[in-house]
Protein backbone atom coordinates (compact mmCIF):
# COMPACT_ATOMS: atom_id res chain seq x y z
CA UNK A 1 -11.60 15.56 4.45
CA UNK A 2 -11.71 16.53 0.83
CA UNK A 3 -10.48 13.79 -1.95
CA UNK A 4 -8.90 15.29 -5.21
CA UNK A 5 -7.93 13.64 -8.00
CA UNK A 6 -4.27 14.19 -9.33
CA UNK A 7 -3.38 16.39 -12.01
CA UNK A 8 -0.15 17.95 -12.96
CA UNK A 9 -1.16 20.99 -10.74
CA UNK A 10 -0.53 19.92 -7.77
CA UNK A 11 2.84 18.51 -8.53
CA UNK A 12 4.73 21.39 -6.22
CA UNK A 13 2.65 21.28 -3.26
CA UNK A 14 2.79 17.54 -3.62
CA UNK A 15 6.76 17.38 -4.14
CA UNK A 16 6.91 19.49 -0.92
CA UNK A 17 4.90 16.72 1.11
CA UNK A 18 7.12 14.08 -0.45
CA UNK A 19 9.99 15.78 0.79
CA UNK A 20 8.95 16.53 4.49
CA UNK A 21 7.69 12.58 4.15
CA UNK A 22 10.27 10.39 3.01
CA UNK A 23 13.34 12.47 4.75
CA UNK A 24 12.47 11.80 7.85
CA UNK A 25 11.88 8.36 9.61
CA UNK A 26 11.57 5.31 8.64
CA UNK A 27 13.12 6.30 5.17
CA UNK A 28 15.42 8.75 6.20
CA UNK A 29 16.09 9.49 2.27
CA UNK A 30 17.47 12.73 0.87
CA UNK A 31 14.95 14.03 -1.54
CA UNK A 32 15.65 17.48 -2.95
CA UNK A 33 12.60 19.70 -4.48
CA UNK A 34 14.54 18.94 -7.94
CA UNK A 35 14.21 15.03 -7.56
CA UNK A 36 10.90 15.07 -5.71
CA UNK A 37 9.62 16.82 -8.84
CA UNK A 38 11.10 14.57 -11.39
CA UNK A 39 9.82 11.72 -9.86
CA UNK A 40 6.04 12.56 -9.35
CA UNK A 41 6.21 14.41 -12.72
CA UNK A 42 7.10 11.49 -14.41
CA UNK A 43 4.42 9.28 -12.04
CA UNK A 44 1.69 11.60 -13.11
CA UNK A 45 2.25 12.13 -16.51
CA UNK A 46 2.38 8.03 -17.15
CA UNK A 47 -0.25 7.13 -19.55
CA UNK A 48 -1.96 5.00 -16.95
CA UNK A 49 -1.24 6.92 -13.96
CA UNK A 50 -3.97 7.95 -11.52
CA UNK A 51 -4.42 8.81 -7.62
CA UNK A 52 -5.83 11.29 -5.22
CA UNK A 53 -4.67 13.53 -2.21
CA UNK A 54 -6.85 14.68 0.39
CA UNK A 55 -7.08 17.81 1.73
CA UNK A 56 -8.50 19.30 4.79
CA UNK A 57 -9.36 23.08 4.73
CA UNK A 58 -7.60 23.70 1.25
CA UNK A 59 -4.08 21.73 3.05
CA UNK A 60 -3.10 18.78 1.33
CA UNK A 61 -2.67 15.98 4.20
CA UNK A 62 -1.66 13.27 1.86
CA UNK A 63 -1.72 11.60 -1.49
CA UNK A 64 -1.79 7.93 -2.91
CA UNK A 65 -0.06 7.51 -6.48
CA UNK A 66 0.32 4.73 -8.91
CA UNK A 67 -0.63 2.95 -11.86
CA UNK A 68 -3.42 1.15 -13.32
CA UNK A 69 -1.57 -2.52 -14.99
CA UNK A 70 -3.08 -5.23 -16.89
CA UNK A 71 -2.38 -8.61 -15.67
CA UNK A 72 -3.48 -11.50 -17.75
CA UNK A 73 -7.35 -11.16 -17.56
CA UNK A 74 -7.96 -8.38 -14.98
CA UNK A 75 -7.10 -5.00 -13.95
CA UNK A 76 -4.32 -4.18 -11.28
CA UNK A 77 -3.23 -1.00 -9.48
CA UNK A 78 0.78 -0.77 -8.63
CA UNK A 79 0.42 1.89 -5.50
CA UNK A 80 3.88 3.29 -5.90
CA UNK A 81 3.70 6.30 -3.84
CA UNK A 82 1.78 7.11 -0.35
CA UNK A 83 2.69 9.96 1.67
CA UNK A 84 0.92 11.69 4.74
CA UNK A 85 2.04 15.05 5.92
CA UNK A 86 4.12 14.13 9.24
CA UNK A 87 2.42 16.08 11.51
CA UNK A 88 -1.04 14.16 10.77
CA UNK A 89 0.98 10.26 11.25
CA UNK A 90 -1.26 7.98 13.19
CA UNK A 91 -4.22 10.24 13.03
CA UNK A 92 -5.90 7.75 10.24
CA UNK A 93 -5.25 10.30 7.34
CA UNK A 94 -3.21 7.24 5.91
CA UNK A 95 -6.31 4.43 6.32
CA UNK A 96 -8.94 6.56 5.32
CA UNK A 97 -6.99 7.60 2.29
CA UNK A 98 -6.63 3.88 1.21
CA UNK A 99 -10.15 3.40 1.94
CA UNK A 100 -11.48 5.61 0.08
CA UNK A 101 -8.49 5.41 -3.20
CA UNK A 102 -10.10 1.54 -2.87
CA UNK A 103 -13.62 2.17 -3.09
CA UNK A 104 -13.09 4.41 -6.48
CA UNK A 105 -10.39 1.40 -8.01
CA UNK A 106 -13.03 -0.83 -7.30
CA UNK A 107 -15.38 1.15 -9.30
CA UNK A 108 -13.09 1.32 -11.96
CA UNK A 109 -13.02 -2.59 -12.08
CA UNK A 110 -9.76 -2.82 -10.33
CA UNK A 111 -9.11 -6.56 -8.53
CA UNK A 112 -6.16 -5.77 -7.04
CA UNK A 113 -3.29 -3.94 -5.50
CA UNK A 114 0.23 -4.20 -5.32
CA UNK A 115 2.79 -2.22 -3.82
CA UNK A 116 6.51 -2.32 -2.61
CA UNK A 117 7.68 -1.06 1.26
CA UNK A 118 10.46 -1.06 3.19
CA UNK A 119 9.71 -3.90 6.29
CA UNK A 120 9.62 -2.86 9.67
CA UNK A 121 6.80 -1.53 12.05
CA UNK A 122 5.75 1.58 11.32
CA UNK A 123 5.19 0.73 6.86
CA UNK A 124 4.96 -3.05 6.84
CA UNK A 125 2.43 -2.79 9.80
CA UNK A 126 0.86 0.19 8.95
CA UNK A 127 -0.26 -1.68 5.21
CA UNK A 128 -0.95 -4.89 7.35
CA UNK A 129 -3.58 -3.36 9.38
CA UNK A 130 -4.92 -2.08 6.56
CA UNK A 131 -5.72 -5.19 4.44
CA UNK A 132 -2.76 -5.65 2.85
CA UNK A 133 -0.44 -9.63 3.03
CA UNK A 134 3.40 -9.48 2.77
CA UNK A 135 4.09 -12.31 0.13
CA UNK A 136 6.35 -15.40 0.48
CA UNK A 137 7.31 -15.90 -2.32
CA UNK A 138 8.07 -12.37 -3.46
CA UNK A 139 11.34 -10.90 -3.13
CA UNK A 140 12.52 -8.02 -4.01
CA UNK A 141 15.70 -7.61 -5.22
CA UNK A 142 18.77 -4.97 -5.99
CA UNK A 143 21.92 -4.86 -7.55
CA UNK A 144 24.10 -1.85 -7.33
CA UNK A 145 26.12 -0.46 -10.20
């Protein structure tokens, strides 16, 4: 597997793996190459954005996105977007990518990440098994308008 950093050229191919991702189970969202676009455009062109995909034989597998965040005295990474082509789920394409997205934020002085899932077996447990603790006293919250 080949790691890549993100960069505003791989926004298509990357919008297209969003789609196929988060339309299908568990998310079942509806994600249209016009809003998949926005949404990573906007996530990569953030000042302190940063991520990688990973590729195997020029075919991008999957990606990690987020942002870099300053919290009082150290340096925090907000993961705000993972996706793995579907094809390639529970093949490890989805641990090895946050292995090796960890071993270059620790480089970069990073002491911790954050992100925000939906609960339920196949994201809460799949970030579970990979190091990550669901918080008690975090909640998230939404109001409707």
């Amino acid at each position: 597997m080949e790691y890549r950093i993100i960069d505003i050229s791989m926004l298509n191919e990357m919008a297209q793996l969003f789609i196929e991702s988060f339309n299908c189970e568990p998310w079942l969202e509806s994600w249209t190459e016009e809003t998949a676009v926005k949404r990573l455009e906007h996530r990569i062109k953030s000042e302190t954005s940063y991520g990688i995909c990973a590729y195997i034989n020029d075919n991008l597998f999957g990606f990690i996105l987020g942002n870099f965040e300053q919290f009082c005295d150290r340096m925090e990474f907000v993961i705000q977007e993972l996706a793995v082509r579907n094809s390639m789920r529970g093949q490890k394409i989805g641990s090895k990518l946050i292995t090796e997205f960890e071993k270059r934020l620790r480089n970069k002085g990073v002491e911790n990440i954050t992100l925000l899932t939906i609960k339920g077996n196949m994201t809460e447990h799949f970030y579970q098994k990979n190091g990550f603790n669901s918080k008690e006293k975090i909640v998230f919250m939404n109001k409707k308008l």
